[in-house]
PDB file of N, CA and C in Angstrom:
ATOM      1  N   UNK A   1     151.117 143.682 -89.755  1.00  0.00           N
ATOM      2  CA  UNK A   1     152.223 142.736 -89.805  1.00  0.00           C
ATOM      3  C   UNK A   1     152.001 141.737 -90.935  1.00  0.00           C
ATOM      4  N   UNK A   2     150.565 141.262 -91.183  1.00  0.00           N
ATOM      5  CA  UNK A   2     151.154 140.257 -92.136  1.00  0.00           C
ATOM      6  C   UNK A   2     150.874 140.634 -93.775  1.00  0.00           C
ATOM      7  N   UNK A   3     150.461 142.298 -93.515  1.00  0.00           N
ATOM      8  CA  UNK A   3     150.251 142.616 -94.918  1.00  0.00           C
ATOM      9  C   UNK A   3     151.914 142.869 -95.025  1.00  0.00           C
ATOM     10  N   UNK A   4     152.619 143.474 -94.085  1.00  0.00           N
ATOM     11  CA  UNK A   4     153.878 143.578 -94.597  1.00  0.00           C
ATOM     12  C   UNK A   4     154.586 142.167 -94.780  1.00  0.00           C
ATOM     13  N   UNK A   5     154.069 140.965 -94.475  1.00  0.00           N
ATOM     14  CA  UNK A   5     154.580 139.730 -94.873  1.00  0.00           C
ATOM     15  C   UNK A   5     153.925 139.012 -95.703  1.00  0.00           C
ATOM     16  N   UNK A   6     153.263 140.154 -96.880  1.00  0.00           N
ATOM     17  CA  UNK A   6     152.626 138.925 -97.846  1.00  0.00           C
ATOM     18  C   UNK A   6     151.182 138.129 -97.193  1.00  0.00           C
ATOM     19  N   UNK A   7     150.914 138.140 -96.233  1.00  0.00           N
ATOM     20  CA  UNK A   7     149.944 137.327 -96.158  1.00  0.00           C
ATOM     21  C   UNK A   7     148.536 137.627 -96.169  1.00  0.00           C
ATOM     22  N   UNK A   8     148.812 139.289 -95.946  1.00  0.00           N
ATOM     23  CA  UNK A   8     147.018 140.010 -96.624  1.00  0.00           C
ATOM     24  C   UNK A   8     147.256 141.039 -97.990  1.00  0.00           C
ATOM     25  N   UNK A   9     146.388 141.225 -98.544  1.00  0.00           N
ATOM     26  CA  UNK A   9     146.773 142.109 -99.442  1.00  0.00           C
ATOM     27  C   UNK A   9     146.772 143.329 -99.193  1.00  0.00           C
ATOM     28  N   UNK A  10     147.261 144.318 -99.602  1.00  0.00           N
ATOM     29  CA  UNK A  10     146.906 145.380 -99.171  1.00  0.00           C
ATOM     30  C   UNK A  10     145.152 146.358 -98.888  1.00  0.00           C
ATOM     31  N   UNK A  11     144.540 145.670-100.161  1.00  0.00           N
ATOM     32  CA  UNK A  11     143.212 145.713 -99.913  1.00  0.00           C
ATOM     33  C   UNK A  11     142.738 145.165 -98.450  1.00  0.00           C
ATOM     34  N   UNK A  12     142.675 143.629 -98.472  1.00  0.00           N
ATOM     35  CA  UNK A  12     142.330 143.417 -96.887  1.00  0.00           C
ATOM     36  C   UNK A  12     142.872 143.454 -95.803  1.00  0.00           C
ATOM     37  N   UNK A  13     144.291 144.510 -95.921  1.00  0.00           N
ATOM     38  CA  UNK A  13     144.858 145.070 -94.864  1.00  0.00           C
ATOM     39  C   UNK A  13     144.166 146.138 -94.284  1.00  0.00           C
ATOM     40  N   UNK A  14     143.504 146.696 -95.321  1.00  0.00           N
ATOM     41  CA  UNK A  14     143.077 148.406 -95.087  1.00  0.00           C
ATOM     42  C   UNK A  14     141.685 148.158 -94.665  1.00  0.00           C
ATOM     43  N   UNK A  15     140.879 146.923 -94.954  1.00  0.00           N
ATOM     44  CA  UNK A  15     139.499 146.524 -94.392  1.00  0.00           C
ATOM     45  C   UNK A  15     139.715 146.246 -93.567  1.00  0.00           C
ATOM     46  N   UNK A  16     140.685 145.030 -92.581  1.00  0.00           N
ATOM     47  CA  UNK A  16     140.822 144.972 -91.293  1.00  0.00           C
ATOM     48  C   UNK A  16     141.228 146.336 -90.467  1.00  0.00           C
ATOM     49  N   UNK A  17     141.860 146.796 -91.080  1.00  0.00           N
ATOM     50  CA  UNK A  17     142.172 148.112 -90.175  1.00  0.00           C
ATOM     51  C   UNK A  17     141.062 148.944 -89.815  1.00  0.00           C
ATOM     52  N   UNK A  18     140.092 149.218 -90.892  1.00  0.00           N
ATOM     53  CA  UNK A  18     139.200 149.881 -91.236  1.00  0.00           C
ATOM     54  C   UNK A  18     137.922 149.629 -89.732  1.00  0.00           C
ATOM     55  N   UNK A  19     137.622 148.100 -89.923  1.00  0.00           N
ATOM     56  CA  UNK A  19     137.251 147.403 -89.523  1.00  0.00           C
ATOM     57  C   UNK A  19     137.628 147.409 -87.967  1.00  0.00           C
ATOM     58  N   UNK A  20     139.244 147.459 -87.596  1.00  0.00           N
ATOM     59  CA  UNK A  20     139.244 147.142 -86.077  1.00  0.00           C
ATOM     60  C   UNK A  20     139.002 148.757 -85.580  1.00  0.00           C
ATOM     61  N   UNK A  21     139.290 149.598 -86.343  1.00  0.00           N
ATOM     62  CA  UNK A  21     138.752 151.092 -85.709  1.00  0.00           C
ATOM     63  C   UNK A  21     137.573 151.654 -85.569  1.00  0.00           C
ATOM     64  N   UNK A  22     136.616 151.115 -86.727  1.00  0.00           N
ATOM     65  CA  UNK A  22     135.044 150.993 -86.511  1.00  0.00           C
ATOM     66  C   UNK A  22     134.724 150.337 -85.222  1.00  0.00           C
ATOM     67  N   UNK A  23     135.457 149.030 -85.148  1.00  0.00           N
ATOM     68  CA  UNK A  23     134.976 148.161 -83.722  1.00  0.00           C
ATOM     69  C   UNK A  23     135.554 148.939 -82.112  1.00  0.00           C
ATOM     70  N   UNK A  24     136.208 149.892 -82.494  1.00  0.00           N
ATOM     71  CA  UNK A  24     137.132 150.581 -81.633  1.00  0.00           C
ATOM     72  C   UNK A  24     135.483 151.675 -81.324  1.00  0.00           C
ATOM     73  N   UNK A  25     135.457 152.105 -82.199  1.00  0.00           N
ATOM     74  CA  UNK A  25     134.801 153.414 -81.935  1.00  0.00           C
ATOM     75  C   UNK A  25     133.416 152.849 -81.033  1.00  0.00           C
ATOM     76  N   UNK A  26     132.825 151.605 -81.592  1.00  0.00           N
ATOM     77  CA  UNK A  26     131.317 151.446 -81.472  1.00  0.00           C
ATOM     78  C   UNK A  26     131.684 150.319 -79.732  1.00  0.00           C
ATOM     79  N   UNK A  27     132.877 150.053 -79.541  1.00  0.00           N
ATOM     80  CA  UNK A  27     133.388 149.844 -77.911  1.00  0.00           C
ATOM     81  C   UNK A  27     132.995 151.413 -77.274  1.00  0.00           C
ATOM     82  N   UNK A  28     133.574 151.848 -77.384  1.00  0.00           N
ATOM     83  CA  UNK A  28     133.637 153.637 -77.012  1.00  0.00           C
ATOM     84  C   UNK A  28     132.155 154.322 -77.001  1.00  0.00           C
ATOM     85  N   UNK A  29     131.340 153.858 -77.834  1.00  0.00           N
ATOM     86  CA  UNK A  29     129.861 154.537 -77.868  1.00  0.00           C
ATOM     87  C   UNK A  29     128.837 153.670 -76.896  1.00  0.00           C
ATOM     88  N   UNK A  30     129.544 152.220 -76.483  1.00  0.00           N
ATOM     89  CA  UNK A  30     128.990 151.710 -75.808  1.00  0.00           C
ATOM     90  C   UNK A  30     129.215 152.053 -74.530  1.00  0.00           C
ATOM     91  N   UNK A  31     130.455 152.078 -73.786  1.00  0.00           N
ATOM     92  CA  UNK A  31     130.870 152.847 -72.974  1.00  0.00           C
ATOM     93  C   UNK A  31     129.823 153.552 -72.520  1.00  0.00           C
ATOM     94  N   UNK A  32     129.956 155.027 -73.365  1.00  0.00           N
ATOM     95  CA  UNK A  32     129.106 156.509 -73.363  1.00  0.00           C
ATOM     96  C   UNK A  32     127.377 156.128 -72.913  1.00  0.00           C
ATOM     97  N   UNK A  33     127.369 155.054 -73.595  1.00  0.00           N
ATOM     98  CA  UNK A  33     125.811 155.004 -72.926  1.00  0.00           C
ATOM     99  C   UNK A  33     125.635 153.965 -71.777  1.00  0.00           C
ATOM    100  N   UNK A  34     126.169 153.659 -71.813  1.00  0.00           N
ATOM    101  CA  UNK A  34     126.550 152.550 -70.312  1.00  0.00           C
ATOM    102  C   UNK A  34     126.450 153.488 -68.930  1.00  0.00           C
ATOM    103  N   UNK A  35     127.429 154.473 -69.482  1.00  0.00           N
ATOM    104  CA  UNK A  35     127.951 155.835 -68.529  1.00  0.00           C
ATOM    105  C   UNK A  35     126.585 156.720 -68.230  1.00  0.00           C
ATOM    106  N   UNK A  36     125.168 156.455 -68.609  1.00  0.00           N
ATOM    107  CA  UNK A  36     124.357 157.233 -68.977  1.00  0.00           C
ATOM    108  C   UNK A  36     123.330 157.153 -67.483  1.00  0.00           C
ATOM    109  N   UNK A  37     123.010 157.091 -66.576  1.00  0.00           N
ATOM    110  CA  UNK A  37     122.198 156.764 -65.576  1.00  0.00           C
ATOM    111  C   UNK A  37     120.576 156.362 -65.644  1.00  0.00           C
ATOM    112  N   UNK A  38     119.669 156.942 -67.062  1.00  0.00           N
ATOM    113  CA  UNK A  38     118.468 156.370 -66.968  1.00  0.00           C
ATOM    114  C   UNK A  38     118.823 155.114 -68.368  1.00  0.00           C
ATOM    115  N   UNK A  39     117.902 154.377 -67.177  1.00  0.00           N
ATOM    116  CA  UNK A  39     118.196 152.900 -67.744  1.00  0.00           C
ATOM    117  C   UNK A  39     117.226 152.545 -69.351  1.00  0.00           C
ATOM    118  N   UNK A  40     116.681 153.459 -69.477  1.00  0.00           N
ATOM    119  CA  UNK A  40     115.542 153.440 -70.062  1.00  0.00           C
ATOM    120  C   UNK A  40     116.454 154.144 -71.346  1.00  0.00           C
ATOM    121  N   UNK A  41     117.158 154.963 -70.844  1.00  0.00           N
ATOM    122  CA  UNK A  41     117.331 155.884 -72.380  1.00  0.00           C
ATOM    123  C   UNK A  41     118.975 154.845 -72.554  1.00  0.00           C
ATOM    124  N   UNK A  42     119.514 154.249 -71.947  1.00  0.00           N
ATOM    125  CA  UNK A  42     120.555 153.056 -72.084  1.00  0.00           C
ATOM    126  C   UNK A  42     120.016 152.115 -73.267  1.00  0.00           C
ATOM    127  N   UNK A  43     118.836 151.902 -72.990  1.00  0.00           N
ATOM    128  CA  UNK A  43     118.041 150.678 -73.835  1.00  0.00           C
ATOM    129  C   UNK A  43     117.870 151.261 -75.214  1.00  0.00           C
ATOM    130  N   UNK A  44     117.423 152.381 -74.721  1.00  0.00           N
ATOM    131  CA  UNK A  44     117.159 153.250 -76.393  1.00  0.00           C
ATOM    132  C   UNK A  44     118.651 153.713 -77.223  1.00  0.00           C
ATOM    133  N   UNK A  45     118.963 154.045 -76.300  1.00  0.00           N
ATOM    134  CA  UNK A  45     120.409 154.169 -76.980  1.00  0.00           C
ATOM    135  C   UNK A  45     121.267 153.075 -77.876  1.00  0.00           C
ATOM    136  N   UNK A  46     121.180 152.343 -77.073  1.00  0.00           N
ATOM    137  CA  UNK A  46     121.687 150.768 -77.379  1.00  0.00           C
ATOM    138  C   UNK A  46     121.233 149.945 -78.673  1.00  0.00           C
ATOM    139  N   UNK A  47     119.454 150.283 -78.499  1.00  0.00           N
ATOM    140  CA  UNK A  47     118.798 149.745 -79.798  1.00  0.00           C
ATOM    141  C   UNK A  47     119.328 150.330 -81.280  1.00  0.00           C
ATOM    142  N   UNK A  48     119.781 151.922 -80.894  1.00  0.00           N
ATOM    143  CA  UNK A  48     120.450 152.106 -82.289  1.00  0.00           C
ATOM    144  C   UNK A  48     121.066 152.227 -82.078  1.00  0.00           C
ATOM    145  N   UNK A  49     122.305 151.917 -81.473  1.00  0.00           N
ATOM    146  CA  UNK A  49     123.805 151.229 -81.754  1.00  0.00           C
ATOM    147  C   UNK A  49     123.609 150.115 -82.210  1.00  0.00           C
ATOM    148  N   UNK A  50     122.810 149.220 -82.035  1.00  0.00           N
ATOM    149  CA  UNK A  50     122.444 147.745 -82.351  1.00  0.00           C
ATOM    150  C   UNK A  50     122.079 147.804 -83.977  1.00  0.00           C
ATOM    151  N   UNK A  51     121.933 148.717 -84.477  1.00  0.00           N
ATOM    152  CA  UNK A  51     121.993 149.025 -86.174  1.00  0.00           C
ATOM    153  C   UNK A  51     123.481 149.122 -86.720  1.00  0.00           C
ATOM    154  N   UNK A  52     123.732 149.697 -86.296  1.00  0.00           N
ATOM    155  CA  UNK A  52     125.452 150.382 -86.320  1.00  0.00           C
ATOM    156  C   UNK A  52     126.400 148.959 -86.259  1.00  0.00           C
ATOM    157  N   UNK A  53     125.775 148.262 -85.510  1.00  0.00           N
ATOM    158  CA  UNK A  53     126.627 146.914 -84.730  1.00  0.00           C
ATOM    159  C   UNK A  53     126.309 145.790 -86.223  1.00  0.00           C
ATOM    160  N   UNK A  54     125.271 145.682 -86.430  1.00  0.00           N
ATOM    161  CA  UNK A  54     125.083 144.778 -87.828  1.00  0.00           C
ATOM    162  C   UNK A  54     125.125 145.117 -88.643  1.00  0.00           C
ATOM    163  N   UNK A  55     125.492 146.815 -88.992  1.00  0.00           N
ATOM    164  CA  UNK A  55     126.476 147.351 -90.375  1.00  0.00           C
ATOM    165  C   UNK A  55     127.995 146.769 -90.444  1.00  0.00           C
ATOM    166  N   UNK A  56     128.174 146.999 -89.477  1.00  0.00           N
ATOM    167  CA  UNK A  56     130.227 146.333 -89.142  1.00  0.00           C
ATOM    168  C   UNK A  56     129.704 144.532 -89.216  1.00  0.00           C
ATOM    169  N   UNK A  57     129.061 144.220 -88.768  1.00  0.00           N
ATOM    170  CA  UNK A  57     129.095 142.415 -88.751  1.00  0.00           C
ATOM    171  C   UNK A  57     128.920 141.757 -90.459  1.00  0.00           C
ATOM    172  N   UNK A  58     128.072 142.666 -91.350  1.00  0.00           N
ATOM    173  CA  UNK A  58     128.199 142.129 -92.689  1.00  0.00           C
ATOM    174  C   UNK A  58     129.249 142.812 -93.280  1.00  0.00           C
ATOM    175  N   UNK A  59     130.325 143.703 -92.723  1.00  0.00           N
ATOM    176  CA  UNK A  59     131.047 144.270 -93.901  1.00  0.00           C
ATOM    177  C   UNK A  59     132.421 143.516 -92.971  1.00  0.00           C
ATOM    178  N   UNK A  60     132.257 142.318 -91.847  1.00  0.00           N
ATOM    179  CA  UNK A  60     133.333 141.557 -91.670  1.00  0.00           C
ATOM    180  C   UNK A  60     134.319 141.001 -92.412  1.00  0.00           C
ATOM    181  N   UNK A  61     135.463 140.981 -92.515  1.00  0.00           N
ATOM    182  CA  UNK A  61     136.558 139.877 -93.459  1.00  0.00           C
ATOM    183  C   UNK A  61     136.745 139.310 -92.374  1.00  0.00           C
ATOM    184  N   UNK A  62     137.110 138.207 -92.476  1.00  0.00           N
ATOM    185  CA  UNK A  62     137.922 136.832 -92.114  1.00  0.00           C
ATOM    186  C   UNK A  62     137.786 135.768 -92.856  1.00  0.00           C
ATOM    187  N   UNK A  63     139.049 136.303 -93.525  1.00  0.00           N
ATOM    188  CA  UNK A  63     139.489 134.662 -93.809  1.00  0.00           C
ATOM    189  C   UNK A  63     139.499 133.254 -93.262  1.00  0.00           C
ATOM    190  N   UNK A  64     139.503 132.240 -93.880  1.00  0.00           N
ATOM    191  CA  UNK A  64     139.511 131.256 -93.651  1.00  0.00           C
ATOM    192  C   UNK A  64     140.762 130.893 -93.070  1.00  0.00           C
ATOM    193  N   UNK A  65     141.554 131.077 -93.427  1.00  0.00           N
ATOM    194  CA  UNK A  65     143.093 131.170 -93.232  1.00  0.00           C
ATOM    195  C   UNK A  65     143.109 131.366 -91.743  1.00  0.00           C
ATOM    196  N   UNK A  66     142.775 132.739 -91.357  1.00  0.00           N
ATOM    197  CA  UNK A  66     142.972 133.062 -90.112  1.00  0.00           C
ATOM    198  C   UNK A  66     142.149 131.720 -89.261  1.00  0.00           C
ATOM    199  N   UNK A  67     141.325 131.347 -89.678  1.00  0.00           N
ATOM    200  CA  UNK A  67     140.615 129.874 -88.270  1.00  0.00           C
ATOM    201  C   UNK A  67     141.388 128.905 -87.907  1.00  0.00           C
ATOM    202  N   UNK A  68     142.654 128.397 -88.914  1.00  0.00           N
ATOM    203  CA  UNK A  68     143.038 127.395 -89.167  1.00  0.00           C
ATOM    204  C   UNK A  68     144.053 127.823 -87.911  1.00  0.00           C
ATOM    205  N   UNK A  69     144.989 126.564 -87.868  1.00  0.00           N
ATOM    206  CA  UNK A  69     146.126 126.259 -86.642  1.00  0.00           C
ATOM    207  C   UNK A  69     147.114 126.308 -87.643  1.00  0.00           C
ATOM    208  N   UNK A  70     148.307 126.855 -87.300  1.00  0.00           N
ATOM    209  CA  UNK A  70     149.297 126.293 -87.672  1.00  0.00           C
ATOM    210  C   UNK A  70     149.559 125.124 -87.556  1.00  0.00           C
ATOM    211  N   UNK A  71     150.098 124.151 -88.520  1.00  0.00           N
ATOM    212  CA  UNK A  71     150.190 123.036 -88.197  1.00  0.00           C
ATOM    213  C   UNK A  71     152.105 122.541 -88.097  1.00  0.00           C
ATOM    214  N   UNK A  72     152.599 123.210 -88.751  1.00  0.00           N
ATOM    215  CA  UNK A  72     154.270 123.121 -89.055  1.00  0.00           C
ATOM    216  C   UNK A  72     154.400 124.093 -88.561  1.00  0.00           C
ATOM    217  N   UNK A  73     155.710 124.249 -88.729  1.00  0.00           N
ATOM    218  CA  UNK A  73     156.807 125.286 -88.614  1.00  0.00           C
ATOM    219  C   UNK A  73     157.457 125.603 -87.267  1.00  0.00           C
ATOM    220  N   UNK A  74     157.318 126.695 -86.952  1.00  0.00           N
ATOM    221  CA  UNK A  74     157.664 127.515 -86.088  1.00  0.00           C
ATOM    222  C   UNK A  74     156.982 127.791 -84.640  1.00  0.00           C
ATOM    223  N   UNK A  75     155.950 128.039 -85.977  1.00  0.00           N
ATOM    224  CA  UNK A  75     155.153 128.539 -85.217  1.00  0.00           C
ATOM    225  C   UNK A  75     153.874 127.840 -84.371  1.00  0.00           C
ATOM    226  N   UNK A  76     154.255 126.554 -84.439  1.00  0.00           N
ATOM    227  CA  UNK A  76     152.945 125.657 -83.836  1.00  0.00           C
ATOM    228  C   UNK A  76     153.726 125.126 -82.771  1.00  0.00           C
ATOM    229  N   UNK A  77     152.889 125.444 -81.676  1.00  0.00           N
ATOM    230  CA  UNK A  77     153.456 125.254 -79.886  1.00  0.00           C
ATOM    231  C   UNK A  77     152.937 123.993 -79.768  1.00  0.00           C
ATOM    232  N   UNK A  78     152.788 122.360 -79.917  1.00  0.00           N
ATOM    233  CA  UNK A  78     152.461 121.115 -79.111  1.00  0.00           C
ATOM    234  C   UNK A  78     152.015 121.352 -77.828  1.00  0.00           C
ATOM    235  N   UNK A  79     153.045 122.235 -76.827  1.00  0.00           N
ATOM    236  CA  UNK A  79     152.147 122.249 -75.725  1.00  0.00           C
ATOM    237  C   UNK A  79     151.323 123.411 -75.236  1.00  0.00           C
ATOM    238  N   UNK A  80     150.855 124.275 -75.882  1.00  0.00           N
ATOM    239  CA  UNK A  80     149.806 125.016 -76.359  1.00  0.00           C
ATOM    240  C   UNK A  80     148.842 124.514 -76.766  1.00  0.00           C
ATOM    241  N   UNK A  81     148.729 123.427 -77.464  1.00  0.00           N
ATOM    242  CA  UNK A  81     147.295 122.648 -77.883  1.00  0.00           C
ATOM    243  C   UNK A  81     147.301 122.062 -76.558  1.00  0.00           C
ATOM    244  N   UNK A  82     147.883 120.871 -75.757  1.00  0.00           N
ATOM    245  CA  UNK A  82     147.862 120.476 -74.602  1.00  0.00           C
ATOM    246  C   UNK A  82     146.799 121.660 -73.615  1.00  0.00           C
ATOM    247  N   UNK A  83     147.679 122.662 -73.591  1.00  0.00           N
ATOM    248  CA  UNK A  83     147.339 123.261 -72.459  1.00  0.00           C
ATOM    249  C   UNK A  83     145.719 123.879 -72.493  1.00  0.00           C
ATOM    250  N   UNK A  84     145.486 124.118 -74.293  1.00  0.00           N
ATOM    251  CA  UNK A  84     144.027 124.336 -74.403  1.00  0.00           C
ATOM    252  C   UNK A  84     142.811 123.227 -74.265  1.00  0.00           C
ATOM    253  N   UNK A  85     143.517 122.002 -74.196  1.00  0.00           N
ATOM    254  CA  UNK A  85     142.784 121.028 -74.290  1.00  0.00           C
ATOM    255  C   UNK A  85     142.241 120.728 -72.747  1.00  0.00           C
ATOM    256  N   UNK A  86     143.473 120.719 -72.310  1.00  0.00           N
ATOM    257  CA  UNK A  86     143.389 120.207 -70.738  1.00  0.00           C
ATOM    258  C   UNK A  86     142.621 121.462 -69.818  1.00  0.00           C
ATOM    259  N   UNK A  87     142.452 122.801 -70.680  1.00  0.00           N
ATOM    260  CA  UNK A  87     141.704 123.768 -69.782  1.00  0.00           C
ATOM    261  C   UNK A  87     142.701 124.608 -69.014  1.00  0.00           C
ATOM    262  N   UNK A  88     144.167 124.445 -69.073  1.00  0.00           N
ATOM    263  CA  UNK A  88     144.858 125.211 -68.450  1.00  0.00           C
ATOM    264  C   UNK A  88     145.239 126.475 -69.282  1.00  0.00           C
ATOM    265  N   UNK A  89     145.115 127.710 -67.994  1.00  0.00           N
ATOM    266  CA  UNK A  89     145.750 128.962 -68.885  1.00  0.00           C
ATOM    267  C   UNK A  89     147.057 129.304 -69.106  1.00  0.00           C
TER     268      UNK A  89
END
């Protein structure tokens, strides 16, 4: 959505994408060994997924952009900040 609105480029459209399907897959491999019954080969398993897991964490994008709040427009709810403040869901 917001590469089709200008707001990523197409380059870091195709890294986030890239990116949320890598994070897709290595959900899914966690799963699989979760699903595994000796607890022992869970741990081992896990330790190298835990390689796999800090290949995807340095090849992260996020912008700065994305942390920020809307502050105008439209799109900034007043009582949405309220409701995060006060702890209500």
């Amino acid at each position: 959505i917001k590469a089709k609105n200008g707001l990523f480029s197409p380059r870091q459209a195709a890294m986030n994408e890239r990116r949320l399907r890598d994070t897709i897959s290595l959900l899914k491999m966690v799963d699989d060994i979760l699903a595994l019954d000796d607890p022992k080969l869970q741990l081992n398993e896990l330790s190298k997924l835990h390689v796999e897991c800090k290949k995807l964490e340095r090849r992260l994008y996020l912008p700065k952009e994305e942390l920020t709040w809307p502050v105008v427009g439209s799109r900034f709810r007043k009582l949405n900040v309220v409701r995060l403040l006060l702890g209500w869901s």
